[in-house]
PDB file of N, CA and C in Angstrom:
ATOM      1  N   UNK A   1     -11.535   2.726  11.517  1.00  0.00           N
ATOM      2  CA  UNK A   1     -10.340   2.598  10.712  1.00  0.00           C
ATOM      3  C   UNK A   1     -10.735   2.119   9.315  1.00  0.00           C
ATOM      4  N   UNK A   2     -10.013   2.612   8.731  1.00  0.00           N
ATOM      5  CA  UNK A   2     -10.018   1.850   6.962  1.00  0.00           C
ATOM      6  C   UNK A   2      -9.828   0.837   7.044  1.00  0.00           C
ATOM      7  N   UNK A   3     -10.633  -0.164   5.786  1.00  0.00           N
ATOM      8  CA  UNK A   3     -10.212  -1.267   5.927  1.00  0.00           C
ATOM      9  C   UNK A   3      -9.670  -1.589   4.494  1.00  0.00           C
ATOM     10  N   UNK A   4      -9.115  -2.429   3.635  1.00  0.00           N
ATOM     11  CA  UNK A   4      -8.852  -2.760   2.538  1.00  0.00           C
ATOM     12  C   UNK A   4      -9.851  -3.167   1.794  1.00  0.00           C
ATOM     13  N   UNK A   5     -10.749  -2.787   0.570  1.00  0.00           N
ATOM     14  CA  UNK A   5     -11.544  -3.126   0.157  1.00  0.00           C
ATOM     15  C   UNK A   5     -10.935  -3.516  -1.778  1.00  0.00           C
ATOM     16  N   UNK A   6     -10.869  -5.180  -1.312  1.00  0.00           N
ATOM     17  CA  UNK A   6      -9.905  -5.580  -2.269  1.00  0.00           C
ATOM     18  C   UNK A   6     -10.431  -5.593  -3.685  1.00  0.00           C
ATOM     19  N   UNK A   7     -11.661  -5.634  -3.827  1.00  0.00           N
ATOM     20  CA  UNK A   7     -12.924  -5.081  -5.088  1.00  0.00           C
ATOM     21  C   UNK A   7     -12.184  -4.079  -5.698  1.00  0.00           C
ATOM     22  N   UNK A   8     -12.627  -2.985  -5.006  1.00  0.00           N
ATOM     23  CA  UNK A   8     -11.698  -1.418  -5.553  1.00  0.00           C
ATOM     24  C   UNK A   8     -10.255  -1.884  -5.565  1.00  0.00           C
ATOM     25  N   UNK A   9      -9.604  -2.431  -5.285  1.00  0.00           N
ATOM     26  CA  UNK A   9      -8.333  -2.584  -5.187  1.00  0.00           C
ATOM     27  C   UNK A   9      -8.158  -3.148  -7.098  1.00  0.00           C
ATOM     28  N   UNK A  10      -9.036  -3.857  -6.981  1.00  0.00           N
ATOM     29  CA  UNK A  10      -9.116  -5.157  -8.426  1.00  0.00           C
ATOM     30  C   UNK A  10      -9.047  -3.760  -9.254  1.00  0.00           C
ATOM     31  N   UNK A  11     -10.099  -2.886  -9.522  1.00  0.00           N
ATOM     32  CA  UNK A  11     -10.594  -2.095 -10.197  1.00  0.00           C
ATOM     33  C   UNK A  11      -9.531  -0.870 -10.568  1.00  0.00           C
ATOM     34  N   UNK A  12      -9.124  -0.512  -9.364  1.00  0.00           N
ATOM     35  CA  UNK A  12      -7.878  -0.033  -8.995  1.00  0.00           C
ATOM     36  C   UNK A  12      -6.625   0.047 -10.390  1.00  0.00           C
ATOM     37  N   UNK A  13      -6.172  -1.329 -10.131  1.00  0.00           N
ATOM     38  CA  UNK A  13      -5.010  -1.784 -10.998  1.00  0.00           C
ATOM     39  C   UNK A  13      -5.744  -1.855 -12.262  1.00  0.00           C
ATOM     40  N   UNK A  14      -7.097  -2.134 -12.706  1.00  0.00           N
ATOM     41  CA  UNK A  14      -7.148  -2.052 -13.497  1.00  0.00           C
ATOM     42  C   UNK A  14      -7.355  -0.612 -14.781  1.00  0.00           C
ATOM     43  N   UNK A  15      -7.466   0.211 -13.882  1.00  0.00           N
ATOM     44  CA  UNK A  15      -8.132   1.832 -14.473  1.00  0.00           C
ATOM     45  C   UNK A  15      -6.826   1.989 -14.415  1.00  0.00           C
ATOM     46  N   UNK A  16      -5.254   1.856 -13.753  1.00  0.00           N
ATOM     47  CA  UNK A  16      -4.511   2.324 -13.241  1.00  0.00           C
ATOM     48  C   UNK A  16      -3.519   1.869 -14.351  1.00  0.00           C
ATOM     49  N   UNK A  17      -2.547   3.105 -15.685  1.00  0.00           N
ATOM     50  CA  UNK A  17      -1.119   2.463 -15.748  1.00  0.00           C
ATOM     51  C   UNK A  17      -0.283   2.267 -14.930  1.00  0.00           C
ATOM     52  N   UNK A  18       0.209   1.294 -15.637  1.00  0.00           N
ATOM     53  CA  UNK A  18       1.483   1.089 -14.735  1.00  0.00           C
ATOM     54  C   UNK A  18       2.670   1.025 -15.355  1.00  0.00           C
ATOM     55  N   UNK A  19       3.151   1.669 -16.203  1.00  0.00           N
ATOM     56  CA  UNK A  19       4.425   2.359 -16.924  1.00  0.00           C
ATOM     57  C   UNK A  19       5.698   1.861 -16.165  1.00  0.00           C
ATOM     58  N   UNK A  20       5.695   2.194 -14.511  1.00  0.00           N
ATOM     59  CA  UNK A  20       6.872   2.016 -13.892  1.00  0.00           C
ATOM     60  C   UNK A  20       7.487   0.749 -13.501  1.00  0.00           C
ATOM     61  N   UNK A  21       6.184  -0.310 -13.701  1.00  0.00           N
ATOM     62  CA  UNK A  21       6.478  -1.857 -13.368  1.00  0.00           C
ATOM     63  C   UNK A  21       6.202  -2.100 -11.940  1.00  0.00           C
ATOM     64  N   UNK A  22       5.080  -1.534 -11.329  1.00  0.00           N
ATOM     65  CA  UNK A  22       4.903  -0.993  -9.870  1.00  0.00           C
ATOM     66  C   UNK A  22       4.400  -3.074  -9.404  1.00  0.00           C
ATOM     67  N   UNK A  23       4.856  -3.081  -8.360  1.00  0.00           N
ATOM     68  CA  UNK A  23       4.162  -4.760  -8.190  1.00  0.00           C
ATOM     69  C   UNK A  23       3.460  -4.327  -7.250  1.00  0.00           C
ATOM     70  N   UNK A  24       2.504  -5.684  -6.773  1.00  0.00           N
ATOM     71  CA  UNK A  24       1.054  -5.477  -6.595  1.00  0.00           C
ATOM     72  C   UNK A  24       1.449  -4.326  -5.105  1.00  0.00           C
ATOM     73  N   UNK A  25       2.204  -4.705  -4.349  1.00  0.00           N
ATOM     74  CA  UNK A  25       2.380  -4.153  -2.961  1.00  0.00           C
ATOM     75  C   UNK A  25       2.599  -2.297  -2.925  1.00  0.00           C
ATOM     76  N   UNK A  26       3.363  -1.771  -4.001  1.00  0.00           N
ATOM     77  CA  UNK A  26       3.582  -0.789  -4.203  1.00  0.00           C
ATOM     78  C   UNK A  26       1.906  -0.212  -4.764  1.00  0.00           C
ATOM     79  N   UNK A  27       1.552  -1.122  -5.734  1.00  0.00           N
ATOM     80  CA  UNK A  27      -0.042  -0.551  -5.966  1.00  0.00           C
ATOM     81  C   UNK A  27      -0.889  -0.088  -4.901  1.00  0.00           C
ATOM     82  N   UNK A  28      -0.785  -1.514  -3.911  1.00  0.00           N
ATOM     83  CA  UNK A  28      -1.728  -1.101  -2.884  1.00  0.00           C
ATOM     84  C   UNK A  28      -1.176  -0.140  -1.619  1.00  0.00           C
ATOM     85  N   UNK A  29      -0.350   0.348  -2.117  1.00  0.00           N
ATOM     86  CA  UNK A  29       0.273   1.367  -1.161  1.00  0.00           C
ATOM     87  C   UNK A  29      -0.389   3.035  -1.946  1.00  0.00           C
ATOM     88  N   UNK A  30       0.093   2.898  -3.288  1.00  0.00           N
ATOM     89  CA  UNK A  30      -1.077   3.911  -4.021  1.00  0.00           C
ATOM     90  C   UNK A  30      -2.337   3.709  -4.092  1.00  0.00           C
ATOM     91  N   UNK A  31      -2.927   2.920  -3.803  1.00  0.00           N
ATOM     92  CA  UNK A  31      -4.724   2.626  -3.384  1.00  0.00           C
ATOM     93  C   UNK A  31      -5.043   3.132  -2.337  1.00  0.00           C
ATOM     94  N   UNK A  32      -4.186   3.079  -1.325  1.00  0.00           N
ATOM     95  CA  UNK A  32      -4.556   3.430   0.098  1.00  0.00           C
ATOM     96  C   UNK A  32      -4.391   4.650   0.291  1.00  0.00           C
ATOM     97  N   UNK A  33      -3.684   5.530  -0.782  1.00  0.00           N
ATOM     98  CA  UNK A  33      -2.838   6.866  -0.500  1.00  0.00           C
ATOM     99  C   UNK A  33      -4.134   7.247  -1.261  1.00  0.00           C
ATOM    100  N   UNK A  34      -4.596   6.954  -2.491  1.00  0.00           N
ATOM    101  CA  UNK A  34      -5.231   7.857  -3.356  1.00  0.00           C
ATOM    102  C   UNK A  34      -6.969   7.800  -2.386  1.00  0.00           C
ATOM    103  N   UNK A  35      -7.034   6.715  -1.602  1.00  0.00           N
ATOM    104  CA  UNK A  35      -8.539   6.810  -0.861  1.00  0.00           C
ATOM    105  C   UNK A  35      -8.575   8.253   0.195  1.00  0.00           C
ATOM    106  N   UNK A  36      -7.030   8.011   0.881  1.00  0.00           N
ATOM    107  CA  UNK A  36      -7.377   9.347   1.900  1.00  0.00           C
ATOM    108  C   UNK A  36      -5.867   9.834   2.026  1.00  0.00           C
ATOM    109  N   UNK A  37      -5.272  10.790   1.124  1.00  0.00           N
ATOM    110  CA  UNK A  37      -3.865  11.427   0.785  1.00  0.00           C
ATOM    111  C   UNK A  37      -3.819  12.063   2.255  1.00  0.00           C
ATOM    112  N   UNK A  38      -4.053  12.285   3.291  1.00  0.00           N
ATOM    113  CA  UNK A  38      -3.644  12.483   4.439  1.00  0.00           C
ATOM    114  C   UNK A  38      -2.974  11.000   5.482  1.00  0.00           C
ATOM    115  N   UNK A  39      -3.007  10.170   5.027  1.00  0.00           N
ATOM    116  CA  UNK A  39      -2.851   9.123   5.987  1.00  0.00           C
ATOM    117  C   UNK A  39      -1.260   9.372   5.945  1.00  0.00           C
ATOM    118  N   UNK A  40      -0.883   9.067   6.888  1.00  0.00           N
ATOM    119  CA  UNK A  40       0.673   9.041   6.859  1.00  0.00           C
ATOM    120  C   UNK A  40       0.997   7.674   7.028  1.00  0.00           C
ATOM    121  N   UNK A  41       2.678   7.401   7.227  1.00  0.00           N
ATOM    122  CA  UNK A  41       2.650   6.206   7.415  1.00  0.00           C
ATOM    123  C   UNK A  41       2.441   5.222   8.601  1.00  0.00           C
ATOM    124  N   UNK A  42       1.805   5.934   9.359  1.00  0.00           N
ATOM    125  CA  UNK A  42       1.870   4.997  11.087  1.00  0.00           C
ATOM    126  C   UNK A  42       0.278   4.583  10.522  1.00  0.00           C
ATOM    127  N   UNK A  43      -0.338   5.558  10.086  1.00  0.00           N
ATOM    128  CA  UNK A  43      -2.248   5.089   9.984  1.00  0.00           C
ATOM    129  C   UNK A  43      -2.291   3.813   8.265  1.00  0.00           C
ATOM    130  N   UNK A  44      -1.282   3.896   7.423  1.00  0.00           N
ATOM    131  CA  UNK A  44      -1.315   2.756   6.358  1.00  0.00           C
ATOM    132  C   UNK A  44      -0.585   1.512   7.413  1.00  0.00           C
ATOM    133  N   UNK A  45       0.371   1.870   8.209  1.00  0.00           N
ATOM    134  CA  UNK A  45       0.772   0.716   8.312  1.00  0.00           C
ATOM    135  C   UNK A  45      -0.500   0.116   9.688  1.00  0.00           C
ATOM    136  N   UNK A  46      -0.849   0.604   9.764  1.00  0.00           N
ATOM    137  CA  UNK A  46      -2.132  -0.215  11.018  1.00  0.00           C
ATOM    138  C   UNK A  46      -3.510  -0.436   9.804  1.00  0.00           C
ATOM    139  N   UNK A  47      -3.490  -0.011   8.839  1.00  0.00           N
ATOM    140  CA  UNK A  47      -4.526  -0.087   7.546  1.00  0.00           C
ATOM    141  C   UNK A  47      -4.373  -1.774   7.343  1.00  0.00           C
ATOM    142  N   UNK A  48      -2.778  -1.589   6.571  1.00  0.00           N
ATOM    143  CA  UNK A  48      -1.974  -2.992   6.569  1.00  0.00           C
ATOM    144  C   UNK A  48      -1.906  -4.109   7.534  1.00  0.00           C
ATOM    145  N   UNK A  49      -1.676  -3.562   8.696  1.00  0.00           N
ATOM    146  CA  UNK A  49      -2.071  -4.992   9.550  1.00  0.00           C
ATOM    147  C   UNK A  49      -2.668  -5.397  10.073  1.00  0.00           C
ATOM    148  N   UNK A  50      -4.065  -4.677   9.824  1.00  0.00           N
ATOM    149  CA  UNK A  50      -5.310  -5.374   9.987  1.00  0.00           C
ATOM    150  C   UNK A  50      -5.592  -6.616   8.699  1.00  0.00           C
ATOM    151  N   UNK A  51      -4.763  -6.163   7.955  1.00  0.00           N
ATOM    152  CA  UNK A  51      -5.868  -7.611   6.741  1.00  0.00           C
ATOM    153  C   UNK A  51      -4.318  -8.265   6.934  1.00  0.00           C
ATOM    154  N   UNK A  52      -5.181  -9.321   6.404  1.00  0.00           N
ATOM    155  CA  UNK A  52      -4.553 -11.038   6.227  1.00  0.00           C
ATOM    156  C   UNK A  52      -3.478 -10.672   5.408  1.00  0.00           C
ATOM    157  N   UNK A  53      -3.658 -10.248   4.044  1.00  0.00           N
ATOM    158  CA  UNK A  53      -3.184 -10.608   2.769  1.00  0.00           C
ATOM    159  C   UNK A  53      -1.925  -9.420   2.909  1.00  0.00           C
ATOM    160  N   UNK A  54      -2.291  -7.985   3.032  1.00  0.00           N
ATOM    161  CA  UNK A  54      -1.678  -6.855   3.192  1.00  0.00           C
ATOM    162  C   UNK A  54      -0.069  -7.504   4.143  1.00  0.00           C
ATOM    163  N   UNK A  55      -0.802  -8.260   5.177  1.00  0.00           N
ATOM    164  CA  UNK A  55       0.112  -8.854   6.216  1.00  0.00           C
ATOM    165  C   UNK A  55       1.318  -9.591   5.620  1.00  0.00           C
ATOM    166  N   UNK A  56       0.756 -10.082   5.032  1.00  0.00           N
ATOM    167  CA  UNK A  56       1.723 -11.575   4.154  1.00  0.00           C
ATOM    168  C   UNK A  56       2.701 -10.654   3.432  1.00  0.00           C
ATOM    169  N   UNK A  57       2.136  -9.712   2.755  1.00  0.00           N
ATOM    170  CA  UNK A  57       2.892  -8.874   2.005  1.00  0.00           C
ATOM    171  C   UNK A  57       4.409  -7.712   2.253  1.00  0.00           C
ATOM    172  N   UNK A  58       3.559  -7.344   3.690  1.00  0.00           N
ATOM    173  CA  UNK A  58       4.737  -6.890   4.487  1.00  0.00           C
ATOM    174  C   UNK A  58       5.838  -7.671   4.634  1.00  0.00           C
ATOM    175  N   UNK A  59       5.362  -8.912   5.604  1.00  0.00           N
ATOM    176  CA  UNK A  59       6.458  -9.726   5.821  1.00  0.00           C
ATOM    177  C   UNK A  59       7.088 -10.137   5.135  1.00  0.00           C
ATOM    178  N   UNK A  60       6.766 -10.479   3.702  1.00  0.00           N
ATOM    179  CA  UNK A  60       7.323 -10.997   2.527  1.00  0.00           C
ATOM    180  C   UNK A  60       9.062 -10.187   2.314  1.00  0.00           C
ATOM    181  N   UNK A  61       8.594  -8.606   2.314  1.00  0.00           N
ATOM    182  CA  UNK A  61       9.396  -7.449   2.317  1.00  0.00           C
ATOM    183  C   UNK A  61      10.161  -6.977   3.371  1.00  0.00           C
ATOM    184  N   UNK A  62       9.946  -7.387   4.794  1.00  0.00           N
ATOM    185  CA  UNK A  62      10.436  -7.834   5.443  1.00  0.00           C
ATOM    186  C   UNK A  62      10.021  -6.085   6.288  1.00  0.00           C
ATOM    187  N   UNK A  63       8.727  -5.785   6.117  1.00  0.00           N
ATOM    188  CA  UNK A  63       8.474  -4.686   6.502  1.00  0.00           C
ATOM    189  C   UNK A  63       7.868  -5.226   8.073  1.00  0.00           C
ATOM    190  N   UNK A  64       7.839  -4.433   9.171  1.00  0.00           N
ATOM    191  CA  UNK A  64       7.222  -4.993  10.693  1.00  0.00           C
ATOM    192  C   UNK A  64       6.987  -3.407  11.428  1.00  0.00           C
ATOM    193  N   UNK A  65       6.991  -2.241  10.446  1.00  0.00           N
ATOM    194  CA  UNK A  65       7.068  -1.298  11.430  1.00  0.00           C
ATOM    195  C   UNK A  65       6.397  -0.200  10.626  1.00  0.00           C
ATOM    196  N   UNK A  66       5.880   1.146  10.701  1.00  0.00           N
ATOM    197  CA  UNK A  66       5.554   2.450  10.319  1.00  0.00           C
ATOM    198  C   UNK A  66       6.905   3.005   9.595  1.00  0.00           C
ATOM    199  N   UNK A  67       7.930   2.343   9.980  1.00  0.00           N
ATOM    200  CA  UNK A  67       9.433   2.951   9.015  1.00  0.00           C
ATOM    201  C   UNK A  67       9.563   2.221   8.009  1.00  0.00           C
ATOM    202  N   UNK A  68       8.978   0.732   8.142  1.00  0.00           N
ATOM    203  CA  UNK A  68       9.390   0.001   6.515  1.00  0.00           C
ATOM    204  C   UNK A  68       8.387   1.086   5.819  1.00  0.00           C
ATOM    205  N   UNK A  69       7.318   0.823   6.073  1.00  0.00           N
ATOM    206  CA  UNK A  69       6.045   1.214   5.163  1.00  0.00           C
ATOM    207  C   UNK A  69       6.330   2.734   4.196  1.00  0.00           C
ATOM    208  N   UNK A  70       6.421   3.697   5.362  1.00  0.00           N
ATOM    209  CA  UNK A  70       7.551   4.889   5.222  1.00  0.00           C
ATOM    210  C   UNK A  70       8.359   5.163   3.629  1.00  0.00           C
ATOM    211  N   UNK A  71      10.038   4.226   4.357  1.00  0.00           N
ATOM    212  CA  UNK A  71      10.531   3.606   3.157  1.00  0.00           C
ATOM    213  C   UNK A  71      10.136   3.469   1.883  1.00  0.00           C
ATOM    214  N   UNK A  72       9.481   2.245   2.045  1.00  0.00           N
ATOM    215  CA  UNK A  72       8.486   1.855   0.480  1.00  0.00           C
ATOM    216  C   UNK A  72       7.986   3.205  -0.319  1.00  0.00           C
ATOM    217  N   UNK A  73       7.167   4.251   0.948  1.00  0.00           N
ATOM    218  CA  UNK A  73       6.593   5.276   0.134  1.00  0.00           C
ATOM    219  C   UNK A  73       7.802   6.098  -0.440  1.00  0.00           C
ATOM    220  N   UNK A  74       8.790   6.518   0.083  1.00  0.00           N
ATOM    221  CA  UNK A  74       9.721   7.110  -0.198  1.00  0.00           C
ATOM    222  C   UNK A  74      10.363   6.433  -1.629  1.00  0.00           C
ATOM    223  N   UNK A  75      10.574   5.629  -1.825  1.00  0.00           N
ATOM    224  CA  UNK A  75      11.202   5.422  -3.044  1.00  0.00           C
ATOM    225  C   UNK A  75       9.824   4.957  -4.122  1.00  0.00           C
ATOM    226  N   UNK A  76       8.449   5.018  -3.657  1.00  0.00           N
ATOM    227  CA  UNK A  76       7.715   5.205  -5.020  1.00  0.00           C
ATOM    228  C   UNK A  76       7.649   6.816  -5.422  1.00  0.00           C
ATOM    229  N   UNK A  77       7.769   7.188  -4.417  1.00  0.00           N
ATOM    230  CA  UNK A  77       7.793   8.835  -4.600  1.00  0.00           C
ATOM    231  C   UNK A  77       9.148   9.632  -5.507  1.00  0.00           C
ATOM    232  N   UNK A  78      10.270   8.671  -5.472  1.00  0.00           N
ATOM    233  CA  UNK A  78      11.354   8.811  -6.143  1.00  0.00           C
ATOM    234  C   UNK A  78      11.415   8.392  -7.334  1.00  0.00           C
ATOM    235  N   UNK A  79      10.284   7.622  -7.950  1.00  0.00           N
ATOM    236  CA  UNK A  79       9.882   7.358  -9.171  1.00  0.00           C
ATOM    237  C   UNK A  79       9.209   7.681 -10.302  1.00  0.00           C
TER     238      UNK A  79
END
């Protein structure tokens, strides 16, 4: 499985505009998409709850499932 490699992640946001006002969680939802554009959302959201931090982040959002995660993508995609 993928794991979050928060280095590239750093590097990431930094090569990366961000025009839309994207916060960090939506970034790392485009980090994870742009490493392997086939993942859907059941394989990001098990990406996500393997790490610590990713974790915190969900819950924060009040995400617990492959449908929050979903969601989220759906309305960056509407942007």
């Amino acid at each position: 499985m993928t794991r979050i490699n928060w280095s590239q992640f750093k590097q990431f946001k930094q090569d990366r505009p961000n025009p839309a006002g994207l916060d960090n969680f939506q970034l790392l939802l485009e980090f994870i998409r742009s490493i392997d554009n086939f993942l859907g959302p059941d394989e990001m959201y098990a990406i996500l709850a393997e790490d610590d931090l990713s974790r915190q982040m969900m819950e924060k959002r009040g995400i617990g499932d492959a449908a929050g995660v979903e969601e989220h993508l759906y309305r960056l995609m509407r942007r």
